[in-house]
Structure formats: structure tokens, C-alpha cells
Protein backbone atom coordinates (compact mmCIF):
# COMPACT_ATOMS: atom_id res chain seq x y z
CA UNK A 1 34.63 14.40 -63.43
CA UNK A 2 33.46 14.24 -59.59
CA UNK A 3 35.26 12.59 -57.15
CA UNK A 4 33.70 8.68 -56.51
CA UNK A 5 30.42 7.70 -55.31
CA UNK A 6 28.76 2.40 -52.90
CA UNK A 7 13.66 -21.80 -43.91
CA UNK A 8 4.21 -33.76 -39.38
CA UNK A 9 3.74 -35.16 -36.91
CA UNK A 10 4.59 -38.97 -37.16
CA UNK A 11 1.80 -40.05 -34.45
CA UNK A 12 0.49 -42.85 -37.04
CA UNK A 13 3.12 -44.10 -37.73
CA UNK A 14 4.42 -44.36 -33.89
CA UNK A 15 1.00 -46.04 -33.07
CA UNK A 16 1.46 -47.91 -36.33
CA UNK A 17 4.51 -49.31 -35.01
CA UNK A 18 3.28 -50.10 -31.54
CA UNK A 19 0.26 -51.87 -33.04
CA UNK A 20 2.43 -54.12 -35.37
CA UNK A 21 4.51 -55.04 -32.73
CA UNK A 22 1.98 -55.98 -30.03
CA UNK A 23 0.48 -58.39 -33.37
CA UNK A 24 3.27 -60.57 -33.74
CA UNK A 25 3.69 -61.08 -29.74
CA UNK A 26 -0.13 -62.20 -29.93
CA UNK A 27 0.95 -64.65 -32.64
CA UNK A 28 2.40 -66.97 -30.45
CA UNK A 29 -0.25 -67.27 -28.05
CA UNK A 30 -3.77 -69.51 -28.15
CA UNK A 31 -6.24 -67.66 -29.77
CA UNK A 32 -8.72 -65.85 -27.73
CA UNK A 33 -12.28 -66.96 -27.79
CA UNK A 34 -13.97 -63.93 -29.75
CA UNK A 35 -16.03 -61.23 -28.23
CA UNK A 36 -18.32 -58.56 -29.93
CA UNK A 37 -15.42 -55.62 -28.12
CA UNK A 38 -12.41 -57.56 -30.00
CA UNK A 39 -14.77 -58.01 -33.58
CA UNK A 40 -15.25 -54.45 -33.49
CA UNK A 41 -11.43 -53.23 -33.56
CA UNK A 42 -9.96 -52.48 -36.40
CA UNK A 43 -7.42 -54.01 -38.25
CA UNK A 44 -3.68 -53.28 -36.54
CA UNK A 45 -2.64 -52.11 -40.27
CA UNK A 46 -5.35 -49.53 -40.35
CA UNK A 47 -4.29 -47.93 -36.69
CA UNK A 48 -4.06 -44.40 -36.85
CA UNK A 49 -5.78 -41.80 -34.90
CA UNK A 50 -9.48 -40.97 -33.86
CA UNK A 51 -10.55 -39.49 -36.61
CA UNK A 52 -7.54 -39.33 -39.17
CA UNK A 53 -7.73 -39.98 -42.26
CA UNK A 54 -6.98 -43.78 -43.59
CA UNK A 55 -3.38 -43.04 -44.23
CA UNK A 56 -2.80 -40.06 -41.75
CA UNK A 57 0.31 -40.27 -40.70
CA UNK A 58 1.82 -42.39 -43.03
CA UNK A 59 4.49 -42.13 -46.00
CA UNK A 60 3.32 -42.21 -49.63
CA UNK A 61 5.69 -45.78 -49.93
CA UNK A 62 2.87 -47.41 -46.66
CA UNK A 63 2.70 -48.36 -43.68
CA UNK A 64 5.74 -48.63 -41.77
CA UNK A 65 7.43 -46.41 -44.18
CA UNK A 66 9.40 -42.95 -43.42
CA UNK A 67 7.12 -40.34 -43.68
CA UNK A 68 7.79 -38.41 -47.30
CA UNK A 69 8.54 -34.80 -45.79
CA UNK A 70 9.42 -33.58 -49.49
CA UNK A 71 6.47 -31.86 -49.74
CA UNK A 72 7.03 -29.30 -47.22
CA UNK A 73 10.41 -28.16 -47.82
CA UNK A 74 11.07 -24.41 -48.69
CA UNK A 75 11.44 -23.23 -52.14
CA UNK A 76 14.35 -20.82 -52.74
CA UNK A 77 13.25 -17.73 -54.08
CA UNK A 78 14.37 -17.26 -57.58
CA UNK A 79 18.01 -15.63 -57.62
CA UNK A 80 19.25 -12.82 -60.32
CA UNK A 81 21.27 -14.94 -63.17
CA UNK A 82 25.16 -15.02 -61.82
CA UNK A 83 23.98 -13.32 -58.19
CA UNK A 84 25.14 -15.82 -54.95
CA UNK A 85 22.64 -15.83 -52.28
CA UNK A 86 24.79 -13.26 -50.04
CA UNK A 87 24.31 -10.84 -52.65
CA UNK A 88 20.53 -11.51 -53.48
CA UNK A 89 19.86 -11.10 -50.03
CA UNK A 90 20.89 -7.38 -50.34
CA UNK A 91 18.59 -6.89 -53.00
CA UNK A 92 15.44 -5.09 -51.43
CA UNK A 93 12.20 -7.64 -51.78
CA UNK A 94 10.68 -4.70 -53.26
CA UNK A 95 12.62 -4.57 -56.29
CA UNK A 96 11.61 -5.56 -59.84
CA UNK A 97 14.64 -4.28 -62.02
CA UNK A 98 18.45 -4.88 -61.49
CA UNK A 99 21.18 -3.86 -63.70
CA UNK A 100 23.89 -6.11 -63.11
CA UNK A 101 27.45 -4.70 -63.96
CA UNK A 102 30.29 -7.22 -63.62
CA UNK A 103 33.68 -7.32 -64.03
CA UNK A 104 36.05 -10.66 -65.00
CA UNK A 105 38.63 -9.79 -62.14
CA UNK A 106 38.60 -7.22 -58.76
CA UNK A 107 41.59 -5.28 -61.30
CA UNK A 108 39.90 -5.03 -64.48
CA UNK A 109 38.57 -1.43 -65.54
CA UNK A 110 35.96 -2.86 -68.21
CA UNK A 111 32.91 -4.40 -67.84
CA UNK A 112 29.35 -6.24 -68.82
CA UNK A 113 26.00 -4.66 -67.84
CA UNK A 114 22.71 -6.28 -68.05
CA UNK A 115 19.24 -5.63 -67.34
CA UNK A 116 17.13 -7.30 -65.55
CA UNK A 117 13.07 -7.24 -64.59
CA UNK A 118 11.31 -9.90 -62.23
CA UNK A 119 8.17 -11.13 -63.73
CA UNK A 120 5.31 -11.95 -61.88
CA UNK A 121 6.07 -15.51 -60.79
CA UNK A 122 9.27 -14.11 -59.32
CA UNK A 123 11.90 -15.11 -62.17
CA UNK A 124 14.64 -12.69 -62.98
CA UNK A 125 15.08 -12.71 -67.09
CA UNK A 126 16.97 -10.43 -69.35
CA UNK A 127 15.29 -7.10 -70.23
CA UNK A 128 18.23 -5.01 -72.23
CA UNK A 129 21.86 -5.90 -72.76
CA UNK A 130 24.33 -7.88 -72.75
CA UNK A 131 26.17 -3.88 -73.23
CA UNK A 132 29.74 -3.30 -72.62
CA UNK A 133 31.01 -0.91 -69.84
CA UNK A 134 33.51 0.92 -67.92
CA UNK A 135 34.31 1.04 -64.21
CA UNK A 136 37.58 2.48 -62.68
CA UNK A 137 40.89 2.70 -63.91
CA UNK A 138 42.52 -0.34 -60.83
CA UNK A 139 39.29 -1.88 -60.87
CA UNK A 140 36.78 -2.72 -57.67
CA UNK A 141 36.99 -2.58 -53.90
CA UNK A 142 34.72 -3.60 -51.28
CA UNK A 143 35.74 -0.73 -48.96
CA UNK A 144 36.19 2.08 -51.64
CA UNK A 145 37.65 5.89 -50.87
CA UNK A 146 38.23 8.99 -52.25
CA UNK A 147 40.88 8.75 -55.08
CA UNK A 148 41.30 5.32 -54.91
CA UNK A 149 40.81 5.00 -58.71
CA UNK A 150 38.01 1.90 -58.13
CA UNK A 151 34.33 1.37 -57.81
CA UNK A 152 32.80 0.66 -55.15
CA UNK A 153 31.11 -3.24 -55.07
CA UNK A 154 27.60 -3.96 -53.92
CA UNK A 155 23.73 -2.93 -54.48
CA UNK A 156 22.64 0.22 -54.87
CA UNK A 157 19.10 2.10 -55.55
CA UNK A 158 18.88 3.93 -59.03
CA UNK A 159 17.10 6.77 -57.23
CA UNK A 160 17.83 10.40 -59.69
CA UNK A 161 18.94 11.20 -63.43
CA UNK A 162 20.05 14.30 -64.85
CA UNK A 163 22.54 15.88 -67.67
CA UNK A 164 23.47 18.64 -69.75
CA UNK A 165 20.83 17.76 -72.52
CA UNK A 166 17.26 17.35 -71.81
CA UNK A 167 15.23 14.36 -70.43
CA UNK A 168 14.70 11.93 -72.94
CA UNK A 169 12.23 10.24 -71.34
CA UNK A 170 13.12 9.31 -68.00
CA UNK A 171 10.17 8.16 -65.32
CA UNK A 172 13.13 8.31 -62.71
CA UNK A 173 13.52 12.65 -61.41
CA UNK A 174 15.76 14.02 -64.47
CA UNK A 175 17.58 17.52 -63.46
CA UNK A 176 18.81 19.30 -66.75
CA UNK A 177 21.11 21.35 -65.74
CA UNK A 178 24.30 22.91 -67.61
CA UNK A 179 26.65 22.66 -64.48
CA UNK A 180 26.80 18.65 -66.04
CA UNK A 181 29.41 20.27 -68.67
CA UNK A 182 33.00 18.49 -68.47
CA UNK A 183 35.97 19.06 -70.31
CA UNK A 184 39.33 18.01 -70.49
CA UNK A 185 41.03 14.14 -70.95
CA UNK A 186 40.56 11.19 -69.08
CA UNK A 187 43.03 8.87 -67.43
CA UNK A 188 44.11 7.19 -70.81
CA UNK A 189 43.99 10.50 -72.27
CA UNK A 190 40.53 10.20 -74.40
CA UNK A 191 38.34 13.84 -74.25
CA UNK A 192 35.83 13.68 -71.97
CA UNK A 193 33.41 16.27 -73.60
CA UNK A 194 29.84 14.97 -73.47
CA UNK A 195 30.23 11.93 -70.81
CA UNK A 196 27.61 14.19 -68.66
CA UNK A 197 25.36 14.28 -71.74
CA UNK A 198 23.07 11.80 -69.50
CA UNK A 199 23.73 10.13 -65.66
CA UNK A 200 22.17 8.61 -63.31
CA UNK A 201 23.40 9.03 -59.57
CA UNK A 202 24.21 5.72 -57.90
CA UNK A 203 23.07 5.81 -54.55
CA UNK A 204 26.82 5.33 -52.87
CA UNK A 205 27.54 7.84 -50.28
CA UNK A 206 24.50 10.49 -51.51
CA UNK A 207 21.28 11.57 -50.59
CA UNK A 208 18.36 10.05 -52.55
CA UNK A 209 15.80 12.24 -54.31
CA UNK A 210 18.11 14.85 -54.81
CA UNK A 211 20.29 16.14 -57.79
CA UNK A 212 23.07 13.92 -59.07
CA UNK A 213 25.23 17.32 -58.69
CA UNK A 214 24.30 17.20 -55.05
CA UNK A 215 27.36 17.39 -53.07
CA UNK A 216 26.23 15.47 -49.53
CA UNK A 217 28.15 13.20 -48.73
CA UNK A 218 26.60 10.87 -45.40
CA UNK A 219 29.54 9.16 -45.22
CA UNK A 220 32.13 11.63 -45.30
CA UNK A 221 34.11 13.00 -47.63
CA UNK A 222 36.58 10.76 -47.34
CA UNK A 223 34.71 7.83 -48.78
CA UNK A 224 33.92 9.30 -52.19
CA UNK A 225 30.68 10.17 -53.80
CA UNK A 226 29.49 11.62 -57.62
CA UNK A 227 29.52 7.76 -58.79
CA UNK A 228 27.54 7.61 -61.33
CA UNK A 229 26.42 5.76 -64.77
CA UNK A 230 27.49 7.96 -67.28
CA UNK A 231 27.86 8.48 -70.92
CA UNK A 232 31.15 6.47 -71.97
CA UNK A 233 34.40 8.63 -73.35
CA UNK A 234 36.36 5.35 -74.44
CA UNK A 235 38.11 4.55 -71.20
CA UNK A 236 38.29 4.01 -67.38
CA UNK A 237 37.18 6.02 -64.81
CA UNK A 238 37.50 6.72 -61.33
CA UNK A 239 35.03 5.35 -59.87
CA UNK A 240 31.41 5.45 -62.43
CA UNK A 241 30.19 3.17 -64.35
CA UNK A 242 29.86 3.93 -68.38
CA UNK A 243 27.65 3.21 -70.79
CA UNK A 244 27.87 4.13 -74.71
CA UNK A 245 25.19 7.15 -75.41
CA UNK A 246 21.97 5.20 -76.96
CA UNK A 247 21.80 2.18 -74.25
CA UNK A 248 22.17 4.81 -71.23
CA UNK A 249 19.23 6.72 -73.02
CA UNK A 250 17.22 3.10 -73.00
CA UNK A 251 18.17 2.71 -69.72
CA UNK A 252 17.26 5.77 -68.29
CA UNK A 253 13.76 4.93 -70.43
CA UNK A 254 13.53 2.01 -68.63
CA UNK A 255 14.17 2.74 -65.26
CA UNK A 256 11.02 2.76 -63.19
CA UNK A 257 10.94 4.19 -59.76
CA UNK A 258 7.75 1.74 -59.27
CA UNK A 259 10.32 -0.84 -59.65
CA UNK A 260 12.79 0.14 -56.61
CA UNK A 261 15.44 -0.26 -59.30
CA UNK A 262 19.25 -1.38 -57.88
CA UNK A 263 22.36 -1.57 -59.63
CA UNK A 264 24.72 -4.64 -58.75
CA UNK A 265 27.89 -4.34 -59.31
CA UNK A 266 31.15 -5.44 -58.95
CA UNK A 267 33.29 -8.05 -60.05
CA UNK A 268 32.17 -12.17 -60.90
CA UNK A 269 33.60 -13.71 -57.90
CA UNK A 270 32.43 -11.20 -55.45
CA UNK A 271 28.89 -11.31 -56.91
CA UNK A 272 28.27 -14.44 -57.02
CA UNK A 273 28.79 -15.23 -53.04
């Protein structure tokens, strides 16, 4: 198995105020004979500026009323069910599929992986899954290295597929290739012949557009690499993320490179910051 891959003005109602006020100081005074200048101004509740609008300026509750502001405020964009802010912020605006894999604690080794697709008002809902899934044997780090035994936590583009048997019907690049052959046990001693069957390369510490068997690492070798989504063999890994065989073959069907697909990952708490 390889080694692992991670937001108005208020003028009426100022002049609203101002024109109230100089009112009830008049009160108090005689009343001045009329004159065709004071018959032709306009009534100190209707003050508002040349031109405005009866109202301009003014709250929906009146005249000397706060201004409602409501109106104006931003709208959050709609966030990926479970995903903080922090996180959907990483997500590229660009992208219209997410498969969100999330673990109950930073030690757990198993996991819950859902898909989801943003519709065209901007809501996130539920394409495929809830499915159940492995990540690493100790769990998930934030700063992940070679041999560490955890998977890395973050977002991530879904860029390549590949395996030892052929395409079934990926839109993502799908390399066939028999050097995707494993053998041997895993860490709780389960055979690992046929996890390679299908993958697709999480873009931790790779190139994009290349080969999941691509060995360039960007980071250095040192930080891992080869973490992938892989057939599951029954237990943890070191650092991929499983699937069983038929909803890793919908999910590479589903995958569209249209999309700017991402994989989230990692475990509840982290996630939802």
C-alpha cells in the first residue's frame, strides 16, 4: 500500500428631527400673520429631501422611527451540512460536489462518507451515501507525515482515478494500469488483494492531472503522499480513505471534473469550525 498522501443614509430622518423640533418651539409663540411663502411649505411631518420620495428616509414603523436596515444585511452563503464556516471557506467557489468523510473522534480509524452536489440556488443536499469508511489505523492529524499511521484533515480536489481493472465509467482521467496490484495483510491482519481494484488520488502532497501511481511529492517526502480512496479490505489504513467496492464504483461515476469536486475530511469537531 503507498506511503500517505492532505460582509442609508438617515438624512430624512435627521431633517425630520430638526423640523419636529423647531414645531414645538413655534408652539409657544403668537401665531404669525400668514403669508403666501409660509402657505406654501409643507407640512413639518412630510420634511424630507428635494425630491425624495414621501417616506425617503424613514423606517417602515414612521416618522421618527429607527430606520429598518434589515433589508440590507448579507445573506450567508449556504454551508455544506455539518461544515463550520472555517472549513467552507476552503472549499473553492467553483465547486459543485463534496464528499464529506468524517470521523466521531481525531483517534478513530472508521468513518462516514457522504456526497454532496450544490444545486442551482446554492444549497448543498445529499447526492449518495450515508456509506461507511475507513481512514488510518491512530486516526487524523492536521499536520500529517510519513508513517504516522493517520490521515491527513482538510479539503482536497478529486483530480485522477485509476486501478487494476478497467474504467467503469469514470468522467474524472482513469489510468488502468496493472502496477495497482497489492498483496499481502493489512494492519489488523485482513488480505489486502483487490483494495487497488479502483482509487482515486486525493490531491494531498501530489501533482494533479497525473497518475495516482505518480510518485511527486511537492511537499517532500517526508510529508507523505499515495492517499487515496480506495477499495475497502475490512480495516484501517495508513493514511486512505476506503470505500466498499460498488459505492467507490458510483462514486467514481459520479465524480465530475465540471464540478471541481473536493473531498472533506477529517474528524466532526475539526470540520465543523
Amino acid at each position: 500500500m503507498p506511503v500517505p498522501k492532505g460582509a442609508t443614509a438617515l438624512l430624512g430622518a435627521g431633517t425630520l428631527c430638526a423640523a419636529l423640533l423647531l414645531s414645538a418651539c413655534a408652539s409657544t409663540a403668537p401665531p404669525a400673520p400668514a403669508t403666501p411663502a409660509a402657505a406654501s411649505t409643507p407640512p413639518a411631518s412630510d420634511a424630507r429631501p428635494a425630491g425624495a420620495a414621501p417616506g425617503a428616509g424613514q423606517g417602515a414603523g414612521g416618522p421618527g422611527e429607527p430606520a429598518n436596515t434589515l433589508a440590507s444585511a448579507p445573506v450567508p452563503a449556504p454551508r455544506i451540512p455539518g461544515i463550520g464556516p472555517a472549513t467552507q471557506a476552503l472549499v473553492p467557489d467553483g465547486t459543485g460536489q463534496a464528499l464529506v468523510v468524517t470521523g466521531s473522534t481525531a483517534d478513530d480509524s472508521t468513518s462516514t462518507a457522504t456526497l454532496y452536489e450544490k444545486a442551482p440556488g446554492g444549497r448543498w443536499t445529499a447526492a449518495a451515501g450515508p456509506w461507511p469508511t475507513h481512514n488510518a489505523l491512530r486516526g487524523w492529524t492536521a499536520d500529517h507525515t510519513a508513517g504516522d499511521l493517520r490521515t491527513p484533515i482538510g479539503v482536497f480536489r478529486l483530480d485522477d482515478a485509476g486501478g487494476r481493472l478497467p474504467d467503469p465509467g469514470s468522467r474524472l482521467p482513469y489510468d488502468q494500469d496493472p502496477e495497482f496490484a497489492i498483496s499481502g495483510t493489512g494492519l489488523s491482519g485482513e488480505p489486502l488483494e483487490g483494495s487497488f481494484d479502483h482509487v482515486i488520488a486525493i490531491d494531498y502532497n501530489r501533482v494533479p492531472g497525473r497518475s495516482p501511481l505518480d510518485k511527486e511529492r511537492p511537499l517532500g517526502a517526508e510529508k507523505g503522499g499515495g492517499v487515496w480512496i480506495h477499495v475497502d479490505h475490512g480495516g484501517p489504513t495508513q493514511a486512505c480513505i476506503t470505500l466498499e467496492r460498488e459505492p467507490l464504483r458510483r462514486l467514481i461515476r459520479a465524480l465530475d471534473p465540471a464540478e471541481e469536486p473536493v473531498i472533506v475530511m477529517g474528524p466532526a469537531s475539526d470540520l465543523a469550525g
